[in-house]
N, C-alpha and C. Protein backbone atom coordinates (compact mmCIF):
# COMPACT_ATOMS: atom_id res chain seq x y z
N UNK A 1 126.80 174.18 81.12
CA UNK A 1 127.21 173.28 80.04
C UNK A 1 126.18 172.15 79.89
N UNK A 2 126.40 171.38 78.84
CA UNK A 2 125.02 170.88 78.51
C UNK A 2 125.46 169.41 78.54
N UNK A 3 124.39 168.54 78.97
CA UNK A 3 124.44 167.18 79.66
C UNK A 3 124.38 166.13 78.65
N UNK A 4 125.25 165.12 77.79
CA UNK A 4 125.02 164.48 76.96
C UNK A 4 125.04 163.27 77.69
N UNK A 5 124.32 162.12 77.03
CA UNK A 5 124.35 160.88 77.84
C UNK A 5 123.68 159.99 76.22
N UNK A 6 124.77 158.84 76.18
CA UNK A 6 124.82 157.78 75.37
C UNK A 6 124.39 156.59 75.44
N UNK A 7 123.57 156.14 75.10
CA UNK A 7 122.55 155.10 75.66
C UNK A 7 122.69 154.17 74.35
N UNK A 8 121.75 152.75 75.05
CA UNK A 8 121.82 151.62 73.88
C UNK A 8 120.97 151.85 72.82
N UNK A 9 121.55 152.14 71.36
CA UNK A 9 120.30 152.08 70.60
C UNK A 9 119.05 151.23 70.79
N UNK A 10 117.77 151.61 70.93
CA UNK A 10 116.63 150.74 70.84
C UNK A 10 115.19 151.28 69.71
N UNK A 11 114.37 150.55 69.70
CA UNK A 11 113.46 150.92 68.78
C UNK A 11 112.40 152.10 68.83
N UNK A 12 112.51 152.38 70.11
CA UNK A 12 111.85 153.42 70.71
C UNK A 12 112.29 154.58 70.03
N UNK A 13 113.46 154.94 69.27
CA UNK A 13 114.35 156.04 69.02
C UNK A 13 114.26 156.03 68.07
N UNK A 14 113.76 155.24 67.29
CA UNK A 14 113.18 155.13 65.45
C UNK A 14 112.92 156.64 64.87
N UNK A 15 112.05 157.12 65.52
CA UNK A 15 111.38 158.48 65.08
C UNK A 15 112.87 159.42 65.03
N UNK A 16 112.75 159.77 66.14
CA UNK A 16 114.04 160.60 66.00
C UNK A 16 115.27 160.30 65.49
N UNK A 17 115.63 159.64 65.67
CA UNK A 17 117.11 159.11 64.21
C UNK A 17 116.82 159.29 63.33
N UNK A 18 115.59 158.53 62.66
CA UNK A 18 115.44 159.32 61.14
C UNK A 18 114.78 160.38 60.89
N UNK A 19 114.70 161.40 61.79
CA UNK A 19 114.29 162.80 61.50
C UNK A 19 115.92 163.44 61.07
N UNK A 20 116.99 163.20 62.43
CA UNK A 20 118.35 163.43 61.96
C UNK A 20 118.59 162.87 60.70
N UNK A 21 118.48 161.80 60.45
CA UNK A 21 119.59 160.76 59.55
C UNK A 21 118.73 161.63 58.05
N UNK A 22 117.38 161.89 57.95
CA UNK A 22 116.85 162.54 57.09
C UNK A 22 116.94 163.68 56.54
N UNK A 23 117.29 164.59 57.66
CA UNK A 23 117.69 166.58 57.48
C UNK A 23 119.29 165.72 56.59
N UNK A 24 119.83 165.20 56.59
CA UNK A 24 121.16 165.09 56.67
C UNK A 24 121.00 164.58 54.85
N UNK A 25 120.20 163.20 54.79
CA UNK A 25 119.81 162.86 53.50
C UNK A 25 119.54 164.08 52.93
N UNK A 26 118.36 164.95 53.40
CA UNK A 26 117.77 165.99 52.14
C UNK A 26 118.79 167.46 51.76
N UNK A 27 119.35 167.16 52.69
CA UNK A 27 121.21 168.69 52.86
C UNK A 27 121.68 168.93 52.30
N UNK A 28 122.66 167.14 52.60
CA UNK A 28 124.15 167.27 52.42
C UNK A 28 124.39 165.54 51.52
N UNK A 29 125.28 165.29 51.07
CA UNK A 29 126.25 164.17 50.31
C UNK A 29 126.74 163.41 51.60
N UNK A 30 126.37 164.18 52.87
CA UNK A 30 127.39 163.28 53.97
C UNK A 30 126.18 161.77 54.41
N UNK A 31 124.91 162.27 54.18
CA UNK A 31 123.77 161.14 53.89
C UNK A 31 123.77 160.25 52.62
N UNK A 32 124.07 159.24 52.21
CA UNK A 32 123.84 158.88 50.58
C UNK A 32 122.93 158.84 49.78
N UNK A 33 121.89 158.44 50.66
CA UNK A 33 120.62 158.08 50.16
C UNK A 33 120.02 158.92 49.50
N UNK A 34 119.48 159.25 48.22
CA UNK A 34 118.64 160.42 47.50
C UNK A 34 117.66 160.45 47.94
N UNK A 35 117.18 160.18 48.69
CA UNK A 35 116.13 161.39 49.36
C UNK A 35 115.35 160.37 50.91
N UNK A 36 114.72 161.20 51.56
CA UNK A 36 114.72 160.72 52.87
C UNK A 36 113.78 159.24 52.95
N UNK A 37 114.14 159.10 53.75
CA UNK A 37 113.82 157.50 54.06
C UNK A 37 112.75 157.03 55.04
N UNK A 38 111.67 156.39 54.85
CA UNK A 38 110.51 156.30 55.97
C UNK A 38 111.24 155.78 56.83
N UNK A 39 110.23 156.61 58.58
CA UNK A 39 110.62 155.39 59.84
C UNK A 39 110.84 154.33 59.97
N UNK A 40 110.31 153.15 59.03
CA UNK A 40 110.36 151.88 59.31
C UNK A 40 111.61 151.53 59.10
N UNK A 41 112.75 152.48 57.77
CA UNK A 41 113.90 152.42 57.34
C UNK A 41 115.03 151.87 59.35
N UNK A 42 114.38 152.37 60.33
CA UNK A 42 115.28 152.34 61.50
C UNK A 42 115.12 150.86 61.46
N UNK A 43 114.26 149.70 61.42
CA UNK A 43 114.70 148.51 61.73
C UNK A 43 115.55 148.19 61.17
N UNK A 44 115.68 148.35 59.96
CA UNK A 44 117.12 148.40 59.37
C UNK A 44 118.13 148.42 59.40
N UNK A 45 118.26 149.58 60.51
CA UNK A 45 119.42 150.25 60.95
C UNK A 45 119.90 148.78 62.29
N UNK A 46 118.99 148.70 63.07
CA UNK A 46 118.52 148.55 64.53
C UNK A 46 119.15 146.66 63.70
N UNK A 47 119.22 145.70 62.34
CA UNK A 47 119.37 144.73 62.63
C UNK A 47 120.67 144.83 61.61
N UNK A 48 121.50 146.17 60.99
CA UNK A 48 122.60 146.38 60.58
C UNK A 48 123.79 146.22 62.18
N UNK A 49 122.86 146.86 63.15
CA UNK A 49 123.94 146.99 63.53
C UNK A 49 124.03 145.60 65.10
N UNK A 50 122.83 144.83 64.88
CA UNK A 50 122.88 143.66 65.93
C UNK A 50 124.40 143.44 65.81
N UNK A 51 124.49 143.20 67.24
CA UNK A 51 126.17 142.56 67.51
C UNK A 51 127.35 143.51 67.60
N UNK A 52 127.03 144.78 67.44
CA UNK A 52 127.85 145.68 67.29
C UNK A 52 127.27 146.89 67.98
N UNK A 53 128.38 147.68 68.83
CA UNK A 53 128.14 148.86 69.33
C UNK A 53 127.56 150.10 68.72
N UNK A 54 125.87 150.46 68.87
CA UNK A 54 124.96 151.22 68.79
C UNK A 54 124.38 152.37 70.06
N UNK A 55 124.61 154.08 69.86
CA UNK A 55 124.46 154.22 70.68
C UNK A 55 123.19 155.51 69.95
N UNK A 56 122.53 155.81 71.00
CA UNK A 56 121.46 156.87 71.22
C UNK A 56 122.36 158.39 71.88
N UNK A 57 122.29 159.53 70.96
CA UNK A 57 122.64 160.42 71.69
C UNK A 57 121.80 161.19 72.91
N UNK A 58 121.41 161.40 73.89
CA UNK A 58 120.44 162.25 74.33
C UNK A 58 120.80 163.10 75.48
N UNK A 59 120.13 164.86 75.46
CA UNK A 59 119.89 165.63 75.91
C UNK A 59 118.72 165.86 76.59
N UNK A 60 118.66 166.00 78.02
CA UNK A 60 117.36 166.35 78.56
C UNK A 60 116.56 165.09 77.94
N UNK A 61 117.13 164.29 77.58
CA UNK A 61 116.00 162.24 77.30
C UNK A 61 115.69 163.16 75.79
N UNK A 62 115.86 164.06 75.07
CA UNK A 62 115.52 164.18 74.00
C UNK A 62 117.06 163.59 72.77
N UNK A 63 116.39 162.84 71.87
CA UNK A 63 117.45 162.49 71.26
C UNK A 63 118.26 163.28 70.12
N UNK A 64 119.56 163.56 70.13
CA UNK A 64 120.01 164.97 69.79
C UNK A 64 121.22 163.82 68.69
N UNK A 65 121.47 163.11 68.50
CA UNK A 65 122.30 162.31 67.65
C UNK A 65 122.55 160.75 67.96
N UNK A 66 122.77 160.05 66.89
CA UNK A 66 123.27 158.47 67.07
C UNK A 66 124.47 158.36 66.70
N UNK A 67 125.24 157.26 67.28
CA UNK A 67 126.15 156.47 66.46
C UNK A 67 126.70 154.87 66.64
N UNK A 68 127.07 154.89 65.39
CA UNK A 68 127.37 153.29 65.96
C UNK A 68 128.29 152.49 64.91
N UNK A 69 128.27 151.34 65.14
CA UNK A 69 129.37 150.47 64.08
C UNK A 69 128.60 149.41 63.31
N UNK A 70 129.28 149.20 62.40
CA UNK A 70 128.47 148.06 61.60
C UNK A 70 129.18 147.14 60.71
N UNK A 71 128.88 146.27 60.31
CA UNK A 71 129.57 145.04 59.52
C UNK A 71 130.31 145.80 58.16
N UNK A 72 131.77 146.01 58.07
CA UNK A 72 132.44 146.55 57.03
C UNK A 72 132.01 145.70 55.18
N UNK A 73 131.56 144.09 55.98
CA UNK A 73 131.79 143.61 55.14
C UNK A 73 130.89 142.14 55.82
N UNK A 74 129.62 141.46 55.40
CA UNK A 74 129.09 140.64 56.31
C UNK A 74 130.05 139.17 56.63
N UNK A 75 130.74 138.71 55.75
CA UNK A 75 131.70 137.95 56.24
C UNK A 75 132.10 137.57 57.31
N UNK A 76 132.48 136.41 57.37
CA UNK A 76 133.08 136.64 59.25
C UNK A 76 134.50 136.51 59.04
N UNK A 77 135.18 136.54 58.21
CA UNK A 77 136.46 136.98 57.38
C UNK A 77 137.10 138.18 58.09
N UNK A 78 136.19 139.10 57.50
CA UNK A 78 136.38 140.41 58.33
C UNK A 78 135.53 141.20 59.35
N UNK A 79 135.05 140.11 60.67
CA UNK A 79 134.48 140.57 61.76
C UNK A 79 135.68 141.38 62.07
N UNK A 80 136.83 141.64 62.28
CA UNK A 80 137.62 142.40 62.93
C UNK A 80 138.01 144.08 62.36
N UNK A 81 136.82 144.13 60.84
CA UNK A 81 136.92 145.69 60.82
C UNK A 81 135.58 146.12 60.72
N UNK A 82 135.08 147.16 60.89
CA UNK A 82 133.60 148.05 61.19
C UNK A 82 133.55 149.18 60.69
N UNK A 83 132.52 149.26 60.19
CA UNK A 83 132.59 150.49 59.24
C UNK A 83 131.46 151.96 60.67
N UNK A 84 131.69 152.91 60.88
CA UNK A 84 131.42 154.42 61.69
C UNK A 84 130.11 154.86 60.73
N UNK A 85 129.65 155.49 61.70
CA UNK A 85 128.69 155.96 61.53
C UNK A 85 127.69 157.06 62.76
N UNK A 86 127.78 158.07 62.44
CA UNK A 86 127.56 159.13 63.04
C UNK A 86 126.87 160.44 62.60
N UNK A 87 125.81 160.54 63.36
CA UNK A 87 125.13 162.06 62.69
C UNK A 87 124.23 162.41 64.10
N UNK A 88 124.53 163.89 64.10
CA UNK A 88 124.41 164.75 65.01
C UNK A 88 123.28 166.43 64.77
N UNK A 89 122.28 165.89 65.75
CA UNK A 89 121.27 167.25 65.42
C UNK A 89 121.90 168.54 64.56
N UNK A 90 121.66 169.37 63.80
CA UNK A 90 122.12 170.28 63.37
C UNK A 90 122.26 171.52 64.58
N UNK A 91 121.14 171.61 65.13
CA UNK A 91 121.63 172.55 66.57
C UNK A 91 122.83 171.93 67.62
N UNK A 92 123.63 170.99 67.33
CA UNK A 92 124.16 170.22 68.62
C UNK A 92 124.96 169.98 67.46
N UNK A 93 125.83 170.35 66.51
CA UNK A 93 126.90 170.38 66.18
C UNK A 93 127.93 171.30 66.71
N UNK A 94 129.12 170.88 66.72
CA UNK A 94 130.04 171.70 66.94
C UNK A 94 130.25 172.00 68.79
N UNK A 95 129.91 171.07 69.42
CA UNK A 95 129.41 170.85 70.56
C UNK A 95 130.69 169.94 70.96
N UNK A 96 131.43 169.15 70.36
CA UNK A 96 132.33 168.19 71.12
C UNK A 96 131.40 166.72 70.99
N UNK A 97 130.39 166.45 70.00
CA UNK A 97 129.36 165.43 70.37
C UNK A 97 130.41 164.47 69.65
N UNK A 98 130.62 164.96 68.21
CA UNK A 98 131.15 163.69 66.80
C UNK A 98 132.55 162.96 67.99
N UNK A 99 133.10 163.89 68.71
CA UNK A 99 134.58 163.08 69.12
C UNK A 99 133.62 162.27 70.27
N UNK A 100 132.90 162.65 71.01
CA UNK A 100 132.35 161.80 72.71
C UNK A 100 131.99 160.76 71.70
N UNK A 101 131.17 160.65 70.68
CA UNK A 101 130.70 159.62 69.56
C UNK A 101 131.81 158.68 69.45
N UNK A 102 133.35 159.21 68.69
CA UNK A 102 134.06 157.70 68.15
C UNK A 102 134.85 158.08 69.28
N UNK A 103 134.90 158.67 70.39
CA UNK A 103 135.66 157.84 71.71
C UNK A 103 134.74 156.79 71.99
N UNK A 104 133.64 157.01 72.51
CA UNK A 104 132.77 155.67 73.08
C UNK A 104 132.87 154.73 71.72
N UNK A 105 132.43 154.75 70.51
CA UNK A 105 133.04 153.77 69.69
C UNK A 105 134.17 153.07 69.74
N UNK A 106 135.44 154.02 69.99
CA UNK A 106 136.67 153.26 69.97
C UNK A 106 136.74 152.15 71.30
N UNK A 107 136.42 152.94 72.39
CA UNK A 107 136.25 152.42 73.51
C UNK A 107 135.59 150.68 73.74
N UNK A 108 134.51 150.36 72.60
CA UNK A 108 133.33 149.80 73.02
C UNK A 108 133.83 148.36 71.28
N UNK A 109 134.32 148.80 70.57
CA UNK A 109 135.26 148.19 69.67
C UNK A 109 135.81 147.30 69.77
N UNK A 110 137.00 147.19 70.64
CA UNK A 110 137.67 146.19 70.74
C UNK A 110 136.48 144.97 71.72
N UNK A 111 135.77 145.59 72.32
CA UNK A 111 134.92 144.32 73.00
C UNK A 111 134.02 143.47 72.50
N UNK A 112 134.42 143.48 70.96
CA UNK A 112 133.32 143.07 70.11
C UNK A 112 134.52 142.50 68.78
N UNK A 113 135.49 142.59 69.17
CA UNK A 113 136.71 142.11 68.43
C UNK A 113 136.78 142.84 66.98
N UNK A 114 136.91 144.22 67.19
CA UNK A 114 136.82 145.16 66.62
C UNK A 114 138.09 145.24 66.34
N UNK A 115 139.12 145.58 65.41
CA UNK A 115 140.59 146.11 65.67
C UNK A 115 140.90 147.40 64.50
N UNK A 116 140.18 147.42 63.33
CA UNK A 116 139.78 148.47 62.54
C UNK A 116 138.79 148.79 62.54
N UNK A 117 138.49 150.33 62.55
CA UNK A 117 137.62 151.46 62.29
C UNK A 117 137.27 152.26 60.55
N UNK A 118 136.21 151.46 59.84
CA UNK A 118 136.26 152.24 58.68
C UNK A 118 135.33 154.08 58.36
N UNK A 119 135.64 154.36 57.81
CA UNK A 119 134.62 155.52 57.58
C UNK A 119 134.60 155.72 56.37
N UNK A 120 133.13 156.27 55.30
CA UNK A 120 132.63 156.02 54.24
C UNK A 120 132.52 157.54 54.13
N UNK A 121 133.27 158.58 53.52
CA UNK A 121 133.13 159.92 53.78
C UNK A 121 132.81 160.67 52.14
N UNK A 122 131.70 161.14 51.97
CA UNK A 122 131.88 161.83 50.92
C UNK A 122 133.12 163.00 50.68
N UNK A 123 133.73 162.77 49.38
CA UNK A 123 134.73 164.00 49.15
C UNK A 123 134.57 165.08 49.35
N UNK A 124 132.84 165.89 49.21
CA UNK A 124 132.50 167.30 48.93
C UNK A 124 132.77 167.36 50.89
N UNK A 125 132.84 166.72 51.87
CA UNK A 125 132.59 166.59 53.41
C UNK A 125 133.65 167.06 53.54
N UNK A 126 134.29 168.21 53.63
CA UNK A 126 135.71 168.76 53.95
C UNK A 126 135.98 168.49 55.61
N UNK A 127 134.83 168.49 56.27
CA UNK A 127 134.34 169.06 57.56
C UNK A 127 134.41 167.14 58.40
N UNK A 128 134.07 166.57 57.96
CA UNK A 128 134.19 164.79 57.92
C UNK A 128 135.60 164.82 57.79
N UNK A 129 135.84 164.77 56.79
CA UNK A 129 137.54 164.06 56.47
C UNK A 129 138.32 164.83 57.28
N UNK A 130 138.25 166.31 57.70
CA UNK A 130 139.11 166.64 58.43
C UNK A 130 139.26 166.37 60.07
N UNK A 131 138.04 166.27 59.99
CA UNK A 131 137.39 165.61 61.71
C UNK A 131 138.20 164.11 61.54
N UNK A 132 138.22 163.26 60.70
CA UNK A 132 138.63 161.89 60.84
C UNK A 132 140.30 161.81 60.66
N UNK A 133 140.92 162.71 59.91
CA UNK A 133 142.00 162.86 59.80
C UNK A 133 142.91 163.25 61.14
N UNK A 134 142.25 164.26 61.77
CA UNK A 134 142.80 164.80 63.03
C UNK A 134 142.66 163.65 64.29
N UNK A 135 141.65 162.80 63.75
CA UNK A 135 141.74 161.51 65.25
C UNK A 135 141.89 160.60 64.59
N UNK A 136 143.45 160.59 64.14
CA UNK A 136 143.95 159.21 64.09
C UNK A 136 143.71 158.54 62.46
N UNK A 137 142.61 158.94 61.92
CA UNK A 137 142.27 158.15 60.94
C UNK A 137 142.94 157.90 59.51
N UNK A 138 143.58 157.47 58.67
CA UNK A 138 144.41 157.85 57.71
C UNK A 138 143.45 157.24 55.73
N UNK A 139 143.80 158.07 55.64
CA UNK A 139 143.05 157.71 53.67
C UNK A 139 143.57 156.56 53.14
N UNK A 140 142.76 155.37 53.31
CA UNK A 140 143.28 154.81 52.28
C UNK A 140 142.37 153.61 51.05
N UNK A 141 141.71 155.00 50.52
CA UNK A 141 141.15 154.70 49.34
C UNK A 141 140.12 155.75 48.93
N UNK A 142 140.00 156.33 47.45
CA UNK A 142 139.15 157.05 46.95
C UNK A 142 138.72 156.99 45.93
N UNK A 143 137.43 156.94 45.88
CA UNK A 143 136.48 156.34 44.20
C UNK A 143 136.10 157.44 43.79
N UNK A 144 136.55 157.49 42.56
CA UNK A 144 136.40 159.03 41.80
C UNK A 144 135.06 159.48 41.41
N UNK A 145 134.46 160.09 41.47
CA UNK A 145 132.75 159.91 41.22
C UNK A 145 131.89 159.26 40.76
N UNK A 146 132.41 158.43 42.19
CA UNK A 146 131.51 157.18 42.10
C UNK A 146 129.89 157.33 43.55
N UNK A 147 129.57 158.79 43.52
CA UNK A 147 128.35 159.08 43.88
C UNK A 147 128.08 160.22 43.16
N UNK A 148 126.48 160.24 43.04
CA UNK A 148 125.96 161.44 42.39
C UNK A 148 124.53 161.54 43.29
N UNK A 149 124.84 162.97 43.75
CA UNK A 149 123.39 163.63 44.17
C UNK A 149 123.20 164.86 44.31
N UNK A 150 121.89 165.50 43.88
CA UNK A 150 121.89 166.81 43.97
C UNK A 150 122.64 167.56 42.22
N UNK A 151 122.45 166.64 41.16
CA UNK A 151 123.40 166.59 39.89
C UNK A 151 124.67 166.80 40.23
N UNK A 152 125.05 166.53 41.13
CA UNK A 152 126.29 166.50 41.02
C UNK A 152 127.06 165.26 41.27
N UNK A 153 128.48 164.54 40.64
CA UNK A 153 128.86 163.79 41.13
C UNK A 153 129.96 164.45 42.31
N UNK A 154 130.34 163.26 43.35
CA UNK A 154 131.31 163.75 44.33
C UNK A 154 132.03 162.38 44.48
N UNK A 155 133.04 162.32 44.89
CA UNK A 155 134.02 161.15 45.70
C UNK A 155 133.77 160.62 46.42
N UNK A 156 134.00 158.86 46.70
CA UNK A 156 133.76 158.93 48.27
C UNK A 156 135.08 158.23 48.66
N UNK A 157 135.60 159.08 49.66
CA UNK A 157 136.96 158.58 50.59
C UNK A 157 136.64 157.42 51.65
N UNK A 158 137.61 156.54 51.58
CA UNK A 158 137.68 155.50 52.94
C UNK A 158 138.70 156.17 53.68
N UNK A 159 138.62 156.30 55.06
CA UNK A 159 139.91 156.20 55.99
C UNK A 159 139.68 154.89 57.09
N UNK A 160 140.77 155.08 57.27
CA UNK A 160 140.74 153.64 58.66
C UNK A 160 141.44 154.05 59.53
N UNK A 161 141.19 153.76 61.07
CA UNK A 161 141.75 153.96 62.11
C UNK A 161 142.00 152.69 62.38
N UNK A 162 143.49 152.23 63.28
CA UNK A 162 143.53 151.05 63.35
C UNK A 162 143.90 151.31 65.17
N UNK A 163 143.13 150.42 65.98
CA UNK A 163 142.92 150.61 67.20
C UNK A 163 143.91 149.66 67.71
């Protein structure tokens, strides 16, 4: 069986996150962004998610997925909800990675005065919403095609887990 280990996001991991976060952009609707995003796009990521639980997936020290939490809303109004975020090598799906992902999230949440969990799920993501539905997460809100990529428009669903 194969050895996963979750580490602190750092800058070193730039390359590989956005090789994932990119296959995912150029795919699927479960990326938003129309089309892939240069490396430098990770500092980005790396000062979205200061203050909040960021993790490195890795196999054999090779990095095989990220995830982490981020400001729902920059306010300090609503420091107490966080919006998910998760994407996982395409060979290392279906592995048990997405749940080890928002357990250590849920886990690592409240220590950061976390008490809601949001997720930003495209509609066409049958495979997302049902993954978030089955742990806990419940719908509550959907913008009717209010994304378009690939000519197509799609939905995007909120659910929230409340910890």
């Amino acid at each position: 069986m194969e050895k996963f280990e979750f580490v602190k996001m750092e800058p070193d991991h730039g390359k590989e996150v956005m090789e994932i976060f990119n296959f995912y952009i150029e795919t699927t609707n479960a990326a938003y962004p129309p089309q892939p995003l240069p490396e430098v796009f990770f500092g980005k990521i790396m000062d979205m998610t200061a203050g909040y639980p960021a993790f490195t997936i890795l196999s054999d020290k090779k990095v095989v997925g990220f995830c982490f939490l981020k400001p729902h809303n920059p306010l300090p109004t609503f420091r107490r909800s966080a919006e998910i975020t998760y994407f996982i090598k395409k060979d290392y799906t279906g592995m048990g990675l997405g749940k080890m992902a928002l357990d250590i999230l849920e886990q690592e949440a409240p220590k950061f005065g976390i008490r809601n969990i949001l997720a930003s799920i495209s509609g066409d993501n049958e495979g997302s919403l049902n993954f978030h539905l089955k742990n806990g997460f419940t719908e509550c809100g959907r913008f009717k095609d209010a994304g378009e990529k690939f000519g197509k428009t799609f939905d995007i669903v909120w659910t929230i887990k409340k910890l």
